[in-house]
PDB file of N, CA and C in Angstrom:
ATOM      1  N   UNK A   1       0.843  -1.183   0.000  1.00  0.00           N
ATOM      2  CA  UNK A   1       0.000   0.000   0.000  1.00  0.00           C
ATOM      3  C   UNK A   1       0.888   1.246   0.000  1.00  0.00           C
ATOM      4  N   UNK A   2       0.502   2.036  -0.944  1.00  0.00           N
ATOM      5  CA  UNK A   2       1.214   3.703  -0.700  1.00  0.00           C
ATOM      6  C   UNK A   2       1.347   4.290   0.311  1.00  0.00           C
ATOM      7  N   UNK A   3       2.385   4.727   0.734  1.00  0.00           N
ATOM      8  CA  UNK A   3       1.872   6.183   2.463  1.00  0.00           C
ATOM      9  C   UNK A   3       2.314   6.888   1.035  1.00  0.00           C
ATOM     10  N   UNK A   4       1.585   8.252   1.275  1.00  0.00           N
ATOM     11  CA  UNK A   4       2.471   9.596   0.922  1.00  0.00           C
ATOM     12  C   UNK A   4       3.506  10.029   1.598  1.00  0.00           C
ATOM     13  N   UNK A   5       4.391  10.931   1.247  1.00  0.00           N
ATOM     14  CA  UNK A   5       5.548  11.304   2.093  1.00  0.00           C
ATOM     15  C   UNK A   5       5.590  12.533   1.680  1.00  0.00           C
ATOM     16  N   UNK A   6       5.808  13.069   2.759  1.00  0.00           N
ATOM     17  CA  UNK A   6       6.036  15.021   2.636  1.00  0.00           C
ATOM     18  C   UNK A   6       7.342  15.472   3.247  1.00  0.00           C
ATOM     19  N   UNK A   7       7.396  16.335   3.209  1.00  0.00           N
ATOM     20  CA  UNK A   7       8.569  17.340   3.314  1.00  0.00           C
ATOM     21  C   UNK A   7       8.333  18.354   4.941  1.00  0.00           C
ATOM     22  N   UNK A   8       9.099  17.915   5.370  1.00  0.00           N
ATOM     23  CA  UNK A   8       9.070  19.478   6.899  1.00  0.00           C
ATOM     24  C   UNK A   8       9.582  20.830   6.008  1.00  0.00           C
ATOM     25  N   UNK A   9       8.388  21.698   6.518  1.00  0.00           N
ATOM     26  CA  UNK A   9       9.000  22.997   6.353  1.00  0.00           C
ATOM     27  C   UNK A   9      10.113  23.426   7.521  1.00  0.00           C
ATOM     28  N   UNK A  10       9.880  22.899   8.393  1.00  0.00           N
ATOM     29  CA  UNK A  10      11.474  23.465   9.443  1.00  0.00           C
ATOM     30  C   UNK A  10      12.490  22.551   9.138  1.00  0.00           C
ATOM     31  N   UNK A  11      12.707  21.528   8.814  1.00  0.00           N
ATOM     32  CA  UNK A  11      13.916  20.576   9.127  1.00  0.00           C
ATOM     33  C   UNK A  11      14.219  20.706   7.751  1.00  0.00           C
ATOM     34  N   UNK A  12      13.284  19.767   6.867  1.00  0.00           N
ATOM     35  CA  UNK A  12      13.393  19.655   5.304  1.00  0.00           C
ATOM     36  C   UNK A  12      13.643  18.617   4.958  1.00  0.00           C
ATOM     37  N   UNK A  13      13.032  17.311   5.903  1.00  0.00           N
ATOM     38  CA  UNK A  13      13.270  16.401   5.503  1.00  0.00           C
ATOM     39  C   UNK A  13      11.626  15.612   5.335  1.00  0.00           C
ATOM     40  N   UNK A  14      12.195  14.466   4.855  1.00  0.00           N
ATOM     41  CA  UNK A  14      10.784  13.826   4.136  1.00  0.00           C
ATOM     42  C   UNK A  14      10.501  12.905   5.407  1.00  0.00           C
ATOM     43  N   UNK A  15       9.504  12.975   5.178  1.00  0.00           N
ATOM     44  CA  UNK A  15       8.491  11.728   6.447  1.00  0.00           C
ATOM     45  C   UNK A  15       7.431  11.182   6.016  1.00  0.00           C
ATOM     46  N   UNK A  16       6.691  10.138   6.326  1.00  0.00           N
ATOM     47  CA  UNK A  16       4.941   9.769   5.830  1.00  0.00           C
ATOM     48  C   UNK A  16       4.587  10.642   6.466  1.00  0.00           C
ATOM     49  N   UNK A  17       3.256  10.875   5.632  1.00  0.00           N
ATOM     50  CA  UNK A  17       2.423  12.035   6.174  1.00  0.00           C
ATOM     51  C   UNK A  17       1.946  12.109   7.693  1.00  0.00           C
ATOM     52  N   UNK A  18       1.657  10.807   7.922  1.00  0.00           N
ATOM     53  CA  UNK A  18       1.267  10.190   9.282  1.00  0.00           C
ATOM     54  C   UNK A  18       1.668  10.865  10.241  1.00  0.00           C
ATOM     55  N   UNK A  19       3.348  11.169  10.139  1.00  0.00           N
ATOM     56  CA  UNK A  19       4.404  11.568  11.116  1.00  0.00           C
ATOM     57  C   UNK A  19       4.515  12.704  11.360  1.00  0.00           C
ATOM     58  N   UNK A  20       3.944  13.345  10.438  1.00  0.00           N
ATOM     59  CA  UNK A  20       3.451  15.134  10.378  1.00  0.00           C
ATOM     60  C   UNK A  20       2.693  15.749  10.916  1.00  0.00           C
ATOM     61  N   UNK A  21       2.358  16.967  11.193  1.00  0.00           N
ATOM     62  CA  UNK A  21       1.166  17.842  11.139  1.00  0.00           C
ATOM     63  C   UNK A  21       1.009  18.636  10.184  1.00  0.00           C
ATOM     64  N   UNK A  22      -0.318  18.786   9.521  1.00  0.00           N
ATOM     65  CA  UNK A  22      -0.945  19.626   8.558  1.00  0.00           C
ATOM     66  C   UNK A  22      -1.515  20.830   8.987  1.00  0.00           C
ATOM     67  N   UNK A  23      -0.609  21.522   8.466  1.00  0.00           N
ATOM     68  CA  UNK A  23      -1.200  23.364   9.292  1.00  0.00           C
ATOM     69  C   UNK A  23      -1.454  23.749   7.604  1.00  0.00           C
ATOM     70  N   UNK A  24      -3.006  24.588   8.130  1.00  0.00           N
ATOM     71  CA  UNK A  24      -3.859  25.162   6.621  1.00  0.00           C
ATOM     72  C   UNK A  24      -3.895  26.529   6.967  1.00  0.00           C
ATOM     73  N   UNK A  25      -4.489  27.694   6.121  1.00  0.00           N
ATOM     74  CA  UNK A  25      -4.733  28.797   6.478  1.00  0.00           C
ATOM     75  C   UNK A  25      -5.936  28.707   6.387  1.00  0.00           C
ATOM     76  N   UNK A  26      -6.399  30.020   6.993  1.00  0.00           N
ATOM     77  CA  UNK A  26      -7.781  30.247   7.434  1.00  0.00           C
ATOM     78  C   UNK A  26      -8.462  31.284   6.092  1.00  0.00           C
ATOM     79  N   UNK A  27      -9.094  31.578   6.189  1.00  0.00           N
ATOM     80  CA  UNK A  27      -9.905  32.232   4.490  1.00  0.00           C
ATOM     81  C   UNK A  27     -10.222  33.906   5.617  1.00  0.00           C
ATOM     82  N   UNK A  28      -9.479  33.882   6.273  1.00  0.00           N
ATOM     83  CA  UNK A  28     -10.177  35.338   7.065  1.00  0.00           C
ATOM     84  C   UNK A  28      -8.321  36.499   6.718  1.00  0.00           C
ATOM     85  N   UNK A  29      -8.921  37.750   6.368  1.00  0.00           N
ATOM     86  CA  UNK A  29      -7.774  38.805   6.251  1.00  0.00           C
ATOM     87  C   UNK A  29      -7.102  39.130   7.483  1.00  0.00           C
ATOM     88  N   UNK A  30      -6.085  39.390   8.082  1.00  0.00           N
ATOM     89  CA  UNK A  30      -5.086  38.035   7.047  1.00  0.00           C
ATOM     90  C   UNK A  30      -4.897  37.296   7.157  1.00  0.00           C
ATOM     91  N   UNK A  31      -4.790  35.738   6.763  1.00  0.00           N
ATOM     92  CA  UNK A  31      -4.721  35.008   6.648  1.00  0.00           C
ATOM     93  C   UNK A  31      -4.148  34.106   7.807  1.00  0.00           C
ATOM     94  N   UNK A  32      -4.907  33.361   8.723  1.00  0.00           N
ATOM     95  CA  UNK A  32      -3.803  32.851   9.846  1.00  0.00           C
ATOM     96  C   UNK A  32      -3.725  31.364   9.352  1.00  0.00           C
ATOM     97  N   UNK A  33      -2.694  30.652   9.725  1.00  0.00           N
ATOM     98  CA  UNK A  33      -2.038  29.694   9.943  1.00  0.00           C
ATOM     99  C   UNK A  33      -2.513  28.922  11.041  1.00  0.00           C
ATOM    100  N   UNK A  34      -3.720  27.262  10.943  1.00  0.00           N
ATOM    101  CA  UNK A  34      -4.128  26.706  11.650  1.00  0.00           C
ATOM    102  C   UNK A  34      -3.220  25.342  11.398  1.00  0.00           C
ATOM    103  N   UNK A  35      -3.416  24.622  13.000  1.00  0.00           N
ATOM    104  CA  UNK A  35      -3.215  23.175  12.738  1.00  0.00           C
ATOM    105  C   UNK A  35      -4.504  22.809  12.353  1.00  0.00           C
ATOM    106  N   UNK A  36      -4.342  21.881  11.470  1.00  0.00           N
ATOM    107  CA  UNK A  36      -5.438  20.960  10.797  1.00  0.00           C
ATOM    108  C   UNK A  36      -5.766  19.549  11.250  1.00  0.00           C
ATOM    109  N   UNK A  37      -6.084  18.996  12.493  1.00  0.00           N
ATOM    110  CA  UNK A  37      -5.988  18.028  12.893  1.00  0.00           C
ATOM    111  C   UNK A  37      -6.354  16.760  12.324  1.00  0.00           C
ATOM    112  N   UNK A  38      -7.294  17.199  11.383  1.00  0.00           N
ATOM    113  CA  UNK A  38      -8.678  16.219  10.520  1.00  0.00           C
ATOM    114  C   UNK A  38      -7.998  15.795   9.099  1.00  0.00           C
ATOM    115  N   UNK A  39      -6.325  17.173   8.892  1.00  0.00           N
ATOM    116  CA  UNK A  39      -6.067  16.632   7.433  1.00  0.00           C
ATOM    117  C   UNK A  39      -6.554  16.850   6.478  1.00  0.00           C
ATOM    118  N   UNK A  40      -8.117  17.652   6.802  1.00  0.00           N
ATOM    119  CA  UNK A  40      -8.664  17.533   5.501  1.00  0.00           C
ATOM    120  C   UNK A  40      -9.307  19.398   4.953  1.00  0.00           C
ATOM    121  N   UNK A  41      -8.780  20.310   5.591  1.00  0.00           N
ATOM    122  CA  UNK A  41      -8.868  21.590   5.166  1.00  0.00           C
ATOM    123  C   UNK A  41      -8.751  22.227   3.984  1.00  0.00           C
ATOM    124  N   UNK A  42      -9.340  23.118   3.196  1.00  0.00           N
ATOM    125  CA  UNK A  42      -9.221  22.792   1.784  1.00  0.00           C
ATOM    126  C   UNK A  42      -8.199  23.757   1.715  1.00  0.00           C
ATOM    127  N   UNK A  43      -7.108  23.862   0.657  1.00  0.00           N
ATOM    128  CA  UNK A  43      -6.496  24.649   0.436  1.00  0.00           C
ATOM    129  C   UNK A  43      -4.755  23.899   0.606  1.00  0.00           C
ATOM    130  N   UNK A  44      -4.085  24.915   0.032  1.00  0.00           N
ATOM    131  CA  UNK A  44      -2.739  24.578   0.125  1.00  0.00           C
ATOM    132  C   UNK A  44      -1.909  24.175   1.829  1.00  0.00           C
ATOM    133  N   UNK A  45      -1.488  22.808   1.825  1.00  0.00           N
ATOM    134  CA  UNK A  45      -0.942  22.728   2.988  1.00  0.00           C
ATOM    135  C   UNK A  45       0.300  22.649   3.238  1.00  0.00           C
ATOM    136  N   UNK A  46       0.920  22.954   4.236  1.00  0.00           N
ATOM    137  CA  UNK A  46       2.157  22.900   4.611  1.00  0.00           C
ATOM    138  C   UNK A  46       2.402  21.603   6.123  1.00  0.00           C
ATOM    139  N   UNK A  47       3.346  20.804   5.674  1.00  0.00           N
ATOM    140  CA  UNK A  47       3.630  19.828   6.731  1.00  0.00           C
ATOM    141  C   UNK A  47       4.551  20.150   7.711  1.00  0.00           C
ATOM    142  N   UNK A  48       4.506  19.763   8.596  1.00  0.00           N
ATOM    143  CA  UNK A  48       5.698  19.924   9.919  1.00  0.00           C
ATOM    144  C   UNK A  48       5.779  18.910  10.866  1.00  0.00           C
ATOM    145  N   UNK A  49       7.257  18.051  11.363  1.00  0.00           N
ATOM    146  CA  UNK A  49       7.208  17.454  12.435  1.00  0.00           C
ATOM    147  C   UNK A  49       6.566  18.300  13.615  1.00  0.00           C
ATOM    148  N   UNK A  50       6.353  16.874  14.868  1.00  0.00           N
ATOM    149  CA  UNK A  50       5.764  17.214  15.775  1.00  0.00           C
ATOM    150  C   UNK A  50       6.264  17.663  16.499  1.00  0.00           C
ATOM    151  N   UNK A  51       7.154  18.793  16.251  1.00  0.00           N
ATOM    152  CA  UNK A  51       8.278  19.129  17.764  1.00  0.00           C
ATOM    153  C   UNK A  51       8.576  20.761  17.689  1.00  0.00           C
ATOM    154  N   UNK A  52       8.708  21.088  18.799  1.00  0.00           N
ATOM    155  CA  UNK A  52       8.628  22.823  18.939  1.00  0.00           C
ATOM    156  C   UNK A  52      10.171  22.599  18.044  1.00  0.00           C
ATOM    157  N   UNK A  53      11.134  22.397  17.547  1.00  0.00           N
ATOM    158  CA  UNK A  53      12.533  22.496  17.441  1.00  0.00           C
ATOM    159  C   UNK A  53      12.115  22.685  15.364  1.00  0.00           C
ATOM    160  N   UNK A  54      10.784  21.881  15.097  1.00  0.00           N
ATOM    161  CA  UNK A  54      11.078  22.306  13.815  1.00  0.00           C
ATOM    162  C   UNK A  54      10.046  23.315  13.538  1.00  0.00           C
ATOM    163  N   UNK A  55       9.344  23.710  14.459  1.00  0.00           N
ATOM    164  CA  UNK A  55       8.195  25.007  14.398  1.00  0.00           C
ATOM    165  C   UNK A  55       9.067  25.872  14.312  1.00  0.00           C
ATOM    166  N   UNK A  56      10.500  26.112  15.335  1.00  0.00           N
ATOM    167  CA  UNK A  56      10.765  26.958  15.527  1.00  0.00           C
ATOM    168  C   UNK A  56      12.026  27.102  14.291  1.00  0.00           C
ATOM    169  N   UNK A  57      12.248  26.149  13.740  1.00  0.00           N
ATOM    170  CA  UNK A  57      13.057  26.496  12.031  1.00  0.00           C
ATOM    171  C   UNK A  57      11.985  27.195  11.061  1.00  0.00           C
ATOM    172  N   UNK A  58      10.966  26.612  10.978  1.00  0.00           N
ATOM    173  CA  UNK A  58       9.587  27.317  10.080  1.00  0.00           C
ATOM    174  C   UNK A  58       9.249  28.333  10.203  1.00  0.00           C
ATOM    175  N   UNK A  59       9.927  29.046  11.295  1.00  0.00           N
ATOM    176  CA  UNK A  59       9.179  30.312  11.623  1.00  0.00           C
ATOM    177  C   UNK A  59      10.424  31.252  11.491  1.00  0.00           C
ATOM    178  N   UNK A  60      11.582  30.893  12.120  1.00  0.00           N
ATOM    179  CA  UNK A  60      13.070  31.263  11.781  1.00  0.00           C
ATOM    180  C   UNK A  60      13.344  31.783  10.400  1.00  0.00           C
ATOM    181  N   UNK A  61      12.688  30.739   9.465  1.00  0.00           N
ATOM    182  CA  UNK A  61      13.175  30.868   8.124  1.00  0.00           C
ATOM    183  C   UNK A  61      11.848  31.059   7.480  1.00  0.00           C
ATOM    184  N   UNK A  62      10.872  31.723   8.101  1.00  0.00           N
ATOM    185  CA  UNK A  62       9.520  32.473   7.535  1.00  0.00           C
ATOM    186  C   UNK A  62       8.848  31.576   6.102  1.00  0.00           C
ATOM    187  N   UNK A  63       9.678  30.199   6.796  1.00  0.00           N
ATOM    188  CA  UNK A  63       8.801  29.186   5.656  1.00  0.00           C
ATOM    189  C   UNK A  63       7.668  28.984   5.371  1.00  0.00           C
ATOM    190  N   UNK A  64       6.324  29.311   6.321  1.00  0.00           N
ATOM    191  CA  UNK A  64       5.023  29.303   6.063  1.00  0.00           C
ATOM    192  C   UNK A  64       4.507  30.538   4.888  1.00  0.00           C
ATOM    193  N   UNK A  65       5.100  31.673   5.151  1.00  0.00           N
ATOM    194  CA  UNK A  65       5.164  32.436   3.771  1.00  0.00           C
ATOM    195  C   UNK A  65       5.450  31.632   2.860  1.00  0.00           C
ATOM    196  N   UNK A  66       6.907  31.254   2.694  1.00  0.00           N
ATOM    197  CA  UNK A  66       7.245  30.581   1.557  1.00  0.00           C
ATOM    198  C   UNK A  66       5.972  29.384   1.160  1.00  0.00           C
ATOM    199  N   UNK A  67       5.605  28.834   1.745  1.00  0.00           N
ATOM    200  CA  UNK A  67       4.643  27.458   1.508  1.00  0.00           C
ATOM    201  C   UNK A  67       3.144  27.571   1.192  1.00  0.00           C
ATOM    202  N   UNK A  68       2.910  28.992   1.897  1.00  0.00           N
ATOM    203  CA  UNK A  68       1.726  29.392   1.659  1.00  0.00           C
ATOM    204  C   UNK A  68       1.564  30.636   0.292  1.00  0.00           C
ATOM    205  N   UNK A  69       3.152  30.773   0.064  1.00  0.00           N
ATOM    206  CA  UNK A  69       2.568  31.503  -0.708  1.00  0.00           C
ATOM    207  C   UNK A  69       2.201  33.046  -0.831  1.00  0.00           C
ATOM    208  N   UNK A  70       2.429  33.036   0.159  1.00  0.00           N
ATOM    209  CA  UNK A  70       1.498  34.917   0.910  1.00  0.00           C
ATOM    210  C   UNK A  70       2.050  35.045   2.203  1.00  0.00           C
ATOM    211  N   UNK A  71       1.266  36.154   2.442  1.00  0.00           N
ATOM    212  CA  UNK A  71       2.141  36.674   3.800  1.00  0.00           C
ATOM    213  C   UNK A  71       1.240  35.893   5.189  1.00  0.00           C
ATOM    214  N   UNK A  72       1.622  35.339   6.168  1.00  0.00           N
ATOM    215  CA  UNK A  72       1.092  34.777   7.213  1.00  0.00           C
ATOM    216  C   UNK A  72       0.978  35.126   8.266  1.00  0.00           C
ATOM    217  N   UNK A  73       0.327  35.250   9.124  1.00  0.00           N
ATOM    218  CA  UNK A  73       0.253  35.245  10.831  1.00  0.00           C
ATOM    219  C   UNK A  73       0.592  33.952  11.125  1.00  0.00           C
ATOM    220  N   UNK A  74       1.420  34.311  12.120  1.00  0.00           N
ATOM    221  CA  UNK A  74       1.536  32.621  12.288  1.00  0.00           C
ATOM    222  C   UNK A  74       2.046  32.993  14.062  1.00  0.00           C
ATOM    223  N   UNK A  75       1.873  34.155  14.799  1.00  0.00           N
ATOM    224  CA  UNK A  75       2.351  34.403  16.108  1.00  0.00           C
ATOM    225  C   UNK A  75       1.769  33.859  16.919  1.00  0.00           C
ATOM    226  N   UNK A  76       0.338  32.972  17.093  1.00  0.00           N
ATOM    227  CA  UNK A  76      -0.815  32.316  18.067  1.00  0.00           C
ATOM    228  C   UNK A  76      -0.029  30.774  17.598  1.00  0.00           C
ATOM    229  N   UNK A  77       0.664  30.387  16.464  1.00  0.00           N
ATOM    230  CA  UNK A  77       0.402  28.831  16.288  1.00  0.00           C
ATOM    231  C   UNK A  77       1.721  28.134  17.407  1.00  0.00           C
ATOM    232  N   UNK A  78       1.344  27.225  18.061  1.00  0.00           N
ATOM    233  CA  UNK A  78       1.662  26.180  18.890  1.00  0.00           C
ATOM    234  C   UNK A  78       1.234  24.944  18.493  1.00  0.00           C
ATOM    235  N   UNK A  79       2.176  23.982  18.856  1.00  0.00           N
ATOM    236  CA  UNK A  79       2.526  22.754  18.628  1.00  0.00           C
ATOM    237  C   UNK A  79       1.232  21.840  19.214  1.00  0.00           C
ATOM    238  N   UNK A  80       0.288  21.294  18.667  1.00  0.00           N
ATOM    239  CA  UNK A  80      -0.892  20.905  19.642  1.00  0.00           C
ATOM    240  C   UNK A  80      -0.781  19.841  20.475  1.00  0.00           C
ATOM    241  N   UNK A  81      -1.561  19.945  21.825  1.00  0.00           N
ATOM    242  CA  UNK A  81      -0.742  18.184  22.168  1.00  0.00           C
ATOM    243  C   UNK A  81      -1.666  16.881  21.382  1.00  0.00           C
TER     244      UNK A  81
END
C-alpha cells in the first residue's frame, strides 16, 4: 500500500504524512495559519514534524510564507498536544 511522504517545512526532511502535522490557512484577512488536525482543510498545505525544534526552524526561516505563498500570521500557532 502507498503512504504519501512530505517534506518538513522546518527541518526539510521527508516523512509519511502520518508523522506530520498539517497546518492550513484560514480564508479570514489576514490570513492565519491553523493546525489541521482532521487533514482535511481545503487549500494549500504545509507539513511539519511534531516538535517545537522544527516550528521553531519554520518560523526562523519564515517558511510558512514561503509554503503558503502569501504573507502569514503565524504568532498564536503552537505545537498541539
Amino acid at each position: 500500500m502507498h503512504t504519501p511522504v512530505r517534506t518538513c517545512i522546518g527541518c526539510r526532511t521527508t516523512a509519511p504524512a502520518h508523522d506530520l502535522v498539517r497546518i492550513a490557512l484560514t480564508q479570514t484577512e489576514p490570513p492565519r495559519a491553523i493546525f489541521d488536525r482532521a487533514k482535511n482543510l481545503p487549500g494549500r498545505g504545509a507539513w511539519l514534524h511534531h516538535t517545537p525544534e522544527c516550528l521553531d526552524l519554520a518560523l526562523k526561516k519564515n517558511a510558512l510564507a514561503r509554503a503558503f505563498r502569501t504573507r502569514v500570521e503565524a504568532n498564536e500557532l503552537v505545537i498541539p498536544a
